[in-house]
N, C-alpha and C. Protein backbone atom coordinates (compact mmCIF):
# COMPACT_ATOMS: atom_id res chain seq x y z
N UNK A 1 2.43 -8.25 10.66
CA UNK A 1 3.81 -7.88 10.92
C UNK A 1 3.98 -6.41 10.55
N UNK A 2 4.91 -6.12 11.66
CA UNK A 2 5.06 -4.16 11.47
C UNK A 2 6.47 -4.35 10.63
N UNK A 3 6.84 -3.12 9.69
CA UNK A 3 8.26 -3.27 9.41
C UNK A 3 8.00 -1.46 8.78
N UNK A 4 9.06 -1.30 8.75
CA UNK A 4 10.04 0.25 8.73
C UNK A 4 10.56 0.00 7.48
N UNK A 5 10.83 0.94 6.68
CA UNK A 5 12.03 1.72 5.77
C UNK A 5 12.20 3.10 6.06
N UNK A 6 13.54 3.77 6.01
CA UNK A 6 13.98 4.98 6.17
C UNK A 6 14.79 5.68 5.14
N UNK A 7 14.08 6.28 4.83
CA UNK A 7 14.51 7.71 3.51
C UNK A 7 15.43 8.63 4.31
N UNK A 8 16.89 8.59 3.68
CA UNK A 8 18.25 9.07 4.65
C UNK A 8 18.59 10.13 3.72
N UNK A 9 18.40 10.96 3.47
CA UNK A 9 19.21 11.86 2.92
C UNK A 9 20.34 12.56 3.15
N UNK A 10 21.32 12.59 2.08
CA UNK A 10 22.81 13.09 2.93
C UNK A 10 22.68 14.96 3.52
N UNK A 11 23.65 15.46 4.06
CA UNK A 11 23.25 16.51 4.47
C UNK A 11 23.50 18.00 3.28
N UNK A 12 23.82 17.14 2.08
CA UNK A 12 23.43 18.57 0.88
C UNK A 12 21.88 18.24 0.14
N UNK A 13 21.38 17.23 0.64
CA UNK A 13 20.10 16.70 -0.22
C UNK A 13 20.58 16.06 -1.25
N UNK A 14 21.15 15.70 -1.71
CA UNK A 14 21.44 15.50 -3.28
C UNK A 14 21.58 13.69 -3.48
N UNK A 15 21.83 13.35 -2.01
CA UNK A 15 21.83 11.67 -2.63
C UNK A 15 21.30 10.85 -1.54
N UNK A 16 20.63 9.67 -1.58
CA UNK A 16 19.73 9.20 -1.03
C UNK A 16 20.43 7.94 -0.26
N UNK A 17 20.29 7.21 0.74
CA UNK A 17 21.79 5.92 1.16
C UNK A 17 20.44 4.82 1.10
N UNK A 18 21.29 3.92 -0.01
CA UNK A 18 20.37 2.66 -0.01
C UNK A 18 21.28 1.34 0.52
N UNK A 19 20.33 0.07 0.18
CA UNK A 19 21.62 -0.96 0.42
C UNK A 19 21.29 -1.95 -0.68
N UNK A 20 21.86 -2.59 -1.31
CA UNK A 20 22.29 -3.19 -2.47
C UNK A 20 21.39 -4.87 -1.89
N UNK A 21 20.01 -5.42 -1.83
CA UNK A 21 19.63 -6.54 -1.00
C UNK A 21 20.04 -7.96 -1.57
N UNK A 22 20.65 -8.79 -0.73
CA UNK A 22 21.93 -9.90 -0.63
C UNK A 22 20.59 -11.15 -0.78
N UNK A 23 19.65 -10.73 -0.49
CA UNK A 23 18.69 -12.14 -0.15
C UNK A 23 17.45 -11.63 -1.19
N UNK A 24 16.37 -12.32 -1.47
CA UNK A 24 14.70 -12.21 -1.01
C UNK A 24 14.30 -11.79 -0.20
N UNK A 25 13.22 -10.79 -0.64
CA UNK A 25 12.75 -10.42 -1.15
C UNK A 25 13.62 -9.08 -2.40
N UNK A 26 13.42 -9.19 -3.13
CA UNK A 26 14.01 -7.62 -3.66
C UNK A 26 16.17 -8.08 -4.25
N UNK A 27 16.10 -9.32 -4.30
CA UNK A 27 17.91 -9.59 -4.42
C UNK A 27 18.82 -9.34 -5.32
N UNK A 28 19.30 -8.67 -5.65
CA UNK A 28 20.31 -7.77 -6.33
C UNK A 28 19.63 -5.96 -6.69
N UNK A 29 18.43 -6.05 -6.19
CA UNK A 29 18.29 -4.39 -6.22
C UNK A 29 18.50 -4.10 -4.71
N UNK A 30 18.40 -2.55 -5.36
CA UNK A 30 18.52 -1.10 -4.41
C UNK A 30 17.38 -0.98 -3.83
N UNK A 31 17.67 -1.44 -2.31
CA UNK A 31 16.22 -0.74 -1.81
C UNK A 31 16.19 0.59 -0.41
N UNK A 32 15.46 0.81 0.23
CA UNK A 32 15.59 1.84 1.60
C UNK A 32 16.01 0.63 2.62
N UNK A 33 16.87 1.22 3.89
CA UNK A 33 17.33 0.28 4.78
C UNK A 33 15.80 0.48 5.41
N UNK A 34 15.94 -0.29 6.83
CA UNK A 34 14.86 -0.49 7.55
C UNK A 34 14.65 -2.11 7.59
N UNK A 35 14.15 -2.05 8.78
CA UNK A 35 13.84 -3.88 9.36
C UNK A 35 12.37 -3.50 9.94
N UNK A 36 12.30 -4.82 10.80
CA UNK A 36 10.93 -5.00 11.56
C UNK A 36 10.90 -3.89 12.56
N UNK A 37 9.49 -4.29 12.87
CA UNK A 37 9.21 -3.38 14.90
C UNK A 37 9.23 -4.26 15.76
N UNK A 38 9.64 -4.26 16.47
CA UNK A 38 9.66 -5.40 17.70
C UNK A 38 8.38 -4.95 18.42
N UNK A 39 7.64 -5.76 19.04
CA UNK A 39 6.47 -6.30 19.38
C UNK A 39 6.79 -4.84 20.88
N UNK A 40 5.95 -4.28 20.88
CA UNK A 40 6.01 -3.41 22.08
C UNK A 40 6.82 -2.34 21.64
N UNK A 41 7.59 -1.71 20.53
CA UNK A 41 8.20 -0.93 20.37
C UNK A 41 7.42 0.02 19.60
N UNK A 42 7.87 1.78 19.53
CA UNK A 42 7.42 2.53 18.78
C UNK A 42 7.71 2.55 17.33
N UNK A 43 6.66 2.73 16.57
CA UNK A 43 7.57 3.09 15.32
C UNK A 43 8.59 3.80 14.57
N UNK A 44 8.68 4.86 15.97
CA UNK A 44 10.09 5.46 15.37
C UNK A 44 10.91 5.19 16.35
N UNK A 45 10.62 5.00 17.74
CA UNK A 45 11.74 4.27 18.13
C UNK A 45 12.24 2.84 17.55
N UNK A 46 11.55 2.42 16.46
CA UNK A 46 12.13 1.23 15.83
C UNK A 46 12.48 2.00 14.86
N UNK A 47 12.44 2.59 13.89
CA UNK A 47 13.19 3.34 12.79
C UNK A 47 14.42 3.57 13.34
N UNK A 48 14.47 4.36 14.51
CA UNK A 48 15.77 4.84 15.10
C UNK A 48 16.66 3.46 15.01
N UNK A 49 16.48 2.43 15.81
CA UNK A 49 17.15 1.53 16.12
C UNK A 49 17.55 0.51 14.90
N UNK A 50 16.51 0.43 13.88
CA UNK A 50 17.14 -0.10 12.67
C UNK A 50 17.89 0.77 11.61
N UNK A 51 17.82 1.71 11.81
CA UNK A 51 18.70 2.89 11.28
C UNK A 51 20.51 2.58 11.99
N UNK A 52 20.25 2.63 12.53
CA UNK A 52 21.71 2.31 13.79
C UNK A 52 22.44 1.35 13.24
N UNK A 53 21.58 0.05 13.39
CA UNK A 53 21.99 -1.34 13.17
C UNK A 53 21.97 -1.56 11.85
N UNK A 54 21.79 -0.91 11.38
CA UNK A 54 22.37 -0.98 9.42
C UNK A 54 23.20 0.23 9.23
N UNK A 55 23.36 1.28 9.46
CA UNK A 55 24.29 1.79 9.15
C UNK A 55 25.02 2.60 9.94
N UNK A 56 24.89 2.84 11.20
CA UNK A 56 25.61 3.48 11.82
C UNK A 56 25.27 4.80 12.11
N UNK A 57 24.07 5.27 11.88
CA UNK A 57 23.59 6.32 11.89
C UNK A 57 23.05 6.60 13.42
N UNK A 58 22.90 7.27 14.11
CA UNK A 58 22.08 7.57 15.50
C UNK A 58 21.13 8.63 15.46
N UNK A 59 20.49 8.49 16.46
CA UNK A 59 19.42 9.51 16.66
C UNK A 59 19.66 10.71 16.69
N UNK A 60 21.02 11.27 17.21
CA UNK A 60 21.43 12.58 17.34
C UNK A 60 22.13 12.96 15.98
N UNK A 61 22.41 11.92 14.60
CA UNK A 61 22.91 12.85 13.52
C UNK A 61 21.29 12.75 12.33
N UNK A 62 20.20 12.59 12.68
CA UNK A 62 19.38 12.56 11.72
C UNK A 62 17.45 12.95 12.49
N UNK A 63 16.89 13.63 12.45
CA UNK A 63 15.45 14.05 12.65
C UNK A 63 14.55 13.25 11.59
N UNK A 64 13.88 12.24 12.27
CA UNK A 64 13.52 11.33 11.65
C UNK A 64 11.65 11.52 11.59
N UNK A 65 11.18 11.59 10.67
CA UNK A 65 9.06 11.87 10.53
C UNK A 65 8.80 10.78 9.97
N UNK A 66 7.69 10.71 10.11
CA UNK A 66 6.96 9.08 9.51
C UNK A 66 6.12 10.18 8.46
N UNK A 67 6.49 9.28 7.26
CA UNK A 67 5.99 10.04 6.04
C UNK A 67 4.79 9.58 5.62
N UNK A 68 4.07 8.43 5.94
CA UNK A 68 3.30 7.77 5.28
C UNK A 68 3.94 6.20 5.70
N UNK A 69 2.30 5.50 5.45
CA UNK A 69 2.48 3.89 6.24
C UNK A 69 1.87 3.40 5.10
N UNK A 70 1.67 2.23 4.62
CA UNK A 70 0.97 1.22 3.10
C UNK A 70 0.62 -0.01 4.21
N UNK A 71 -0.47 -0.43 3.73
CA UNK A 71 -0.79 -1.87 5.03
C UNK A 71 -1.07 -2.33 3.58
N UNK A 72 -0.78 -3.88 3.50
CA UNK A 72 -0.88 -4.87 2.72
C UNK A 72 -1.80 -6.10 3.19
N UNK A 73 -2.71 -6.01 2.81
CA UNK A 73 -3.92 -7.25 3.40
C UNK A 73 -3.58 -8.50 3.05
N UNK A 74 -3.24 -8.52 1.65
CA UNK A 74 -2.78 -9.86 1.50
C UNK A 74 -1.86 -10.42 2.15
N UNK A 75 -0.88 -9.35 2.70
CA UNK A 75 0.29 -10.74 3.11
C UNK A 75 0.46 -10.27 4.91
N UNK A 76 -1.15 -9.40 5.25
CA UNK A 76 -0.60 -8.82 6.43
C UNK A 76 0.44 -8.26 7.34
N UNK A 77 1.12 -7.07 6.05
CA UNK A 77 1.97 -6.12 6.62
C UNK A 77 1.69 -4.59 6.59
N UNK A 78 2.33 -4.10 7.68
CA UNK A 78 2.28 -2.41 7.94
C UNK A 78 3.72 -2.46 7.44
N UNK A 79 3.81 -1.05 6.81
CA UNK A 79 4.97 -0.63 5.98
C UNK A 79 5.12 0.70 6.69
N UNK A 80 5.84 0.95 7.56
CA UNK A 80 6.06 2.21 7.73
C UNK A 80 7.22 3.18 7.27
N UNK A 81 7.17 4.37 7.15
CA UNK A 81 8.13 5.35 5.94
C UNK A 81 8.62 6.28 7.04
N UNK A 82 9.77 6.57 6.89
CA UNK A 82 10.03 7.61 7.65
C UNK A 82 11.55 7.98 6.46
N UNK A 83 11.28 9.46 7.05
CA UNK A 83 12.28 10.67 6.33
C UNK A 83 13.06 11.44 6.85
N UNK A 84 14.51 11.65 6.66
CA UNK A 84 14.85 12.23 7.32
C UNK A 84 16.38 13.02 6.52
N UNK A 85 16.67 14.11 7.02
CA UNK A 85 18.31 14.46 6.50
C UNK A 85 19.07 14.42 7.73
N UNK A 86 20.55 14.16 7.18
CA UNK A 86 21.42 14.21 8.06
C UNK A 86 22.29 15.28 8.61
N UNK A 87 22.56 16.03 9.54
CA UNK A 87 23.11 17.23 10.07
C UNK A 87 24.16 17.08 10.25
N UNK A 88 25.04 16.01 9.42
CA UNK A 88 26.17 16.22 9.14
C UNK A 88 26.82 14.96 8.60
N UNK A 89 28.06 15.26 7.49
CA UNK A 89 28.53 14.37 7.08
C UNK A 89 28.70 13.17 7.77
N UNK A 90 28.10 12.15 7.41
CA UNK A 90 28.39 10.42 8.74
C UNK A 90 29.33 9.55 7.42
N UNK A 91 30.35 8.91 7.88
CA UNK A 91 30.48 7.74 7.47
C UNK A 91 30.05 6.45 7.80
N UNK A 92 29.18 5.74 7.08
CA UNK A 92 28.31 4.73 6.82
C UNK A 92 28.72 3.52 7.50
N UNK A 93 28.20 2.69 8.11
CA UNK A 93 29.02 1.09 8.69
C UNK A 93 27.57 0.01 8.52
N UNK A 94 28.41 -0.75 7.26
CA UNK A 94 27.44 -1.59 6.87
C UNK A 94 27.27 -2.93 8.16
N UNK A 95 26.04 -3.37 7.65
CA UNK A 95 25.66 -4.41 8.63
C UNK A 95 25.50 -6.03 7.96
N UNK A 96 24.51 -6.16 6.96
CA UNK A 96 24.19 -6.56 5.70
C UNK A 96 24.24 -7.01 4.94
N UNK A 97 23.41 -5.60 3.84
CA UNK A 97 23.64 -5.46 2.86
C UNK A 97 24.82 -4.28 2.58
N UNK A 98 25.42 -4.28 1.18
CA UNK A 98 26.41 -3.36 0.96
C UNK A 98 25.53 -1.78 0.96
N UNK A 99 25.77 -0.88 1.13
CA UNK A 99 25.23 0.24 1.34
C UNK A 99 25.76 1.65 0.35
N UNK A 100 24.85 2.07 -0.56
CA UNK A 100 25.20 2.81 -1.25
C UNK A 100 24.83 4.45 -1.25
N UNK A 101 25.06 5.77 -2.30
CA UNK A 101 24.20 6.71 -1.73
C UNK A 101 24.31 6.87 -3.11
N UNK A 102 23.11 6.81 -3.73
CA UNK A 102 22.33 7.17 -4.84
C UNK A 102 22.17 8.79 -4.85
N UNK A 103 22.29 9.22 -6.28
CA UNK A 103 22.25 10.33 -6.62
C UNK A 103 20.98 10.35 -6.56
N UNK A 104 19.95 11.52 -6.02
CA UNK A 104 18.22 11.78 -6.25
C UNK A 104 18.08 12.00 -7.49
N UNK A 105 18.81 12.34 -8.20
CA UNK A 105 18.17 12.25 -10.11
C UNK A 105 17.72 10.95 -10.80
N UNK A 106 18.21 9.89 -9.90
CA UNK A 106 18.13 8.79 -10.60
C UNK A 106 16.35 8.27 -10.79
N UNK A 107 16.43 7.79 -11.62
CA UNK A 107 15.22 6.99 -11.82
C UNK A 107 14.41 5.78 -10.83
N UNK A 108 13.73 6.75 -9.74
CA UNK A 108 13.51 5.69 -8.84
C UNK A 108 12.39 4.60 -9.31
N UNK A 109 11.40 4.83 -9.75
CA UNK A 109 10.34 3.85 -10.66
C UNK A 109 11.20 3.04 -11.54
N UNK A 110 12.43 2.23 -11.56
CA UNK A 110 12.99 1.72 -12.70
C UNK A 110 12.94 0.68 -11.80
N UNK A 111 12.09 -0.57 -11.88
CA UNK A 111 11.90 -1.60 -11.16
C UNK A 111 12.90 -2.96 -11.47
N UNK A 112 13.88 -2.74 -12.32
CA UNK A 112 15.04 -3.28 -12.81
C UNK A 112 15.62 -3.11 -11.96
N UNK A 113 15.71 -1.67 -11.29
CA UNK A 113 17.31 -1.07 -10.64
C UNK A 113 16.62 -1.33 -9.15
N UNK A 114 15.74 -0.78 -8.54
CA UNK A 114 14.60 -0.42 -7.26
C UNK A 114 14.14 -1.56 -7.11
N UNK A 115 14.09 -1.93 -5.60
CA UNK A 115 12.89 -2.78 -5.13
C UNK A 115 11.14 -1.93 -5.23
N UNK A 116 10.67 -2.50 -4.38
CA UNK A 116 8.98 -1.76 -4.22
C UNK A 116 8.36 -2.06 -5.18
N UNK A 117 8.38 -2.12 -6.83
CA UNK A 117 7.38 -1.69 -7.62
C UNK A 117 6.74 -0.48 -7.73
N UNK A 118 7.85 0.02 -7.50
CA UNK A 118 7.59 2.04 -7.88
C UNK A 118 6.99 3.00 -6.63
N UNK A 119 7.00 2.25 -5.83
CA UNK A 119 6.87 2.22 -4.30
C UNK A 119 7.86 3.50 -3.94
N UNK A 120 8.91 3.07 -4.20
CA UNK A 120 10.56 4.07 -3.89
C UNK A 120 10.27 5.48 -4.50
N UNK A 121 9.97 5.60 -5.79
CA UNK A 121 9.83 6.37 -6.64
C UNK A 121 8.62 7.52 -6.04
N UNK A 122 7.21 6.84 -5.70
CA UNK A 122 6.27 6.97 -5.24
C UNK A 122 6.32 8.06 -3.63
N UNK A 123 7.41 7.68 -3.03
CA UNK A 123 7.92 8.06 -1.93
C UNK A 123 8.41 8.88 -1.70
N UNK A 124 9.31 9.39 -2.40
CA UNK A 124 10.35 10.42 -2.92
C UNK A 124 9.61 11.54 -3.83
N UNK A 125 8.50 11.05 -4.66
CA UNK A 125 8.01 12.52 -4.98
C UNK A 125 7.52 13.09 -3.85
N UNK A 126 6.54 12.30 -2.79
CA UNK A 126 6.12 13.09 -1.94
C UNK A 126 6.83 13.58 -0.98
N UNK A 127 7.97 13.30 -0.75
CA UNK A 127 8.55 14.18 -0.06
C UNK A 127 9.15 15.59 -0.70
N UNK A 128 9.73 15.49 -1.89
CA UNK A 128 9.73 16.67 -2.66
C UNK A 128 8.38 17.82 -2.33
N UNK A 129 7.46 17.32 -2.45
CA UNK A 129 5.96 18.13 -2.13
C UNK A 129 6.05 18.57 -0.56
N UNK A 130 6.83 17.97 0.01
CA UNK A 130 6.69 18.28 1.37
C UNK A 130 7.98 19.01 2.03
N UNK A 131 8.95 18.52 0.49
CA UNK A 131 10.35 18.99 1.44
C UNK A 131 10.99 20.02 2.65
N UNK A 132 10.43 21.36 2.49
CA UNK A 132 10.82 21.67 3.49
C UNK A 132 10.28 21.77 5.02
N UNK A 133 9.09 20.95 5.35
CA UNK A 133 8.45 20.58 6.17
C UNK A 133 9.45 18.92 7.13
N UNK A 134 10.10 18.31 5.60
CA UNK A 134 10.46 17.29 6.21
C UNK A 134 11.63 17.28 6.26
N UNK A 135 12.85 17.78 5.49
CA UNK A 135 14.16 17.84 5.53
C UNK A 135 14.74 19.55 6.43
N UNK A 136 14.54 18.98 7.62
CA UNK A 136 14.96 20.68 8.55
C UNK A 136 15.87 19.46 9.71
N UNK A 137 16.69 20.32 9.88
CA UNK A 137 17.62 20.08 11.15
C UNK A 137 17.13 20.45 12.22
């Protein structure tokens, strides 16, 4: 199974939009939105489209890169990452889960607060290393 998460950054950098997860895997933490790939679809044309359908976001307010993918043997999944900022203030339309925008100071490795297992945390430094390669309008 293919599946997506998307690293949204607002358009000053400063806070990250998560969603608060209602079910299992991950239920009462903060994790990155993102769903499956549908069978024949691209991976960022599926980022795009689960980006949409959770929050309201479109292709024309966010430039979206695949940051890095994690394949999991044991439970046979592709994890794909994608990053992106937004080119302009959006108001959010949940689908969901409730949808929040985390300050980037926060402690993303705090596996109390975060889904992944430091996964989130893990993610976010490297884009720092990469930032201005990956956060451009």
């Amino acid at each position: 199974m293919k599946m997506n998460v998307i690293i949204v950054y607002n358009n000053q950098e400063d806070k990250i939009l998560m969603c608060l997860r209602k079910k299992d895997p991950y239920k009462g933490l903060f994790n990155l939105v993102g769903g499956k790939v549908e069978p024949g679809e691209s991976g960022l044309d599926s980022a795009y489209r689960e980006l949409e359908e959770e929050t309201g976001i479109r292709k024309e307010d966010i430039i979206l890169t695949n940051l890095m993918n994690f394949e999991y043997k044991m439970s046979s999944l592709q994890l794909q990452v994608y990053v992106g900022k937004l080119n302009k203030q959006i108001e959010v339309v949940e689908e969901v889960n409730k949808l929040y925008w985390i300050d980037v100071t926060e402690n993303f490795f705090d596996m109390t607060k975060y889904a992944g297992e430091g996964n989130i945390g893990h993610m976010l430094e490297q884009v720092k290393l990469y930032k201005d390669i990956l956060l451009k309008n």
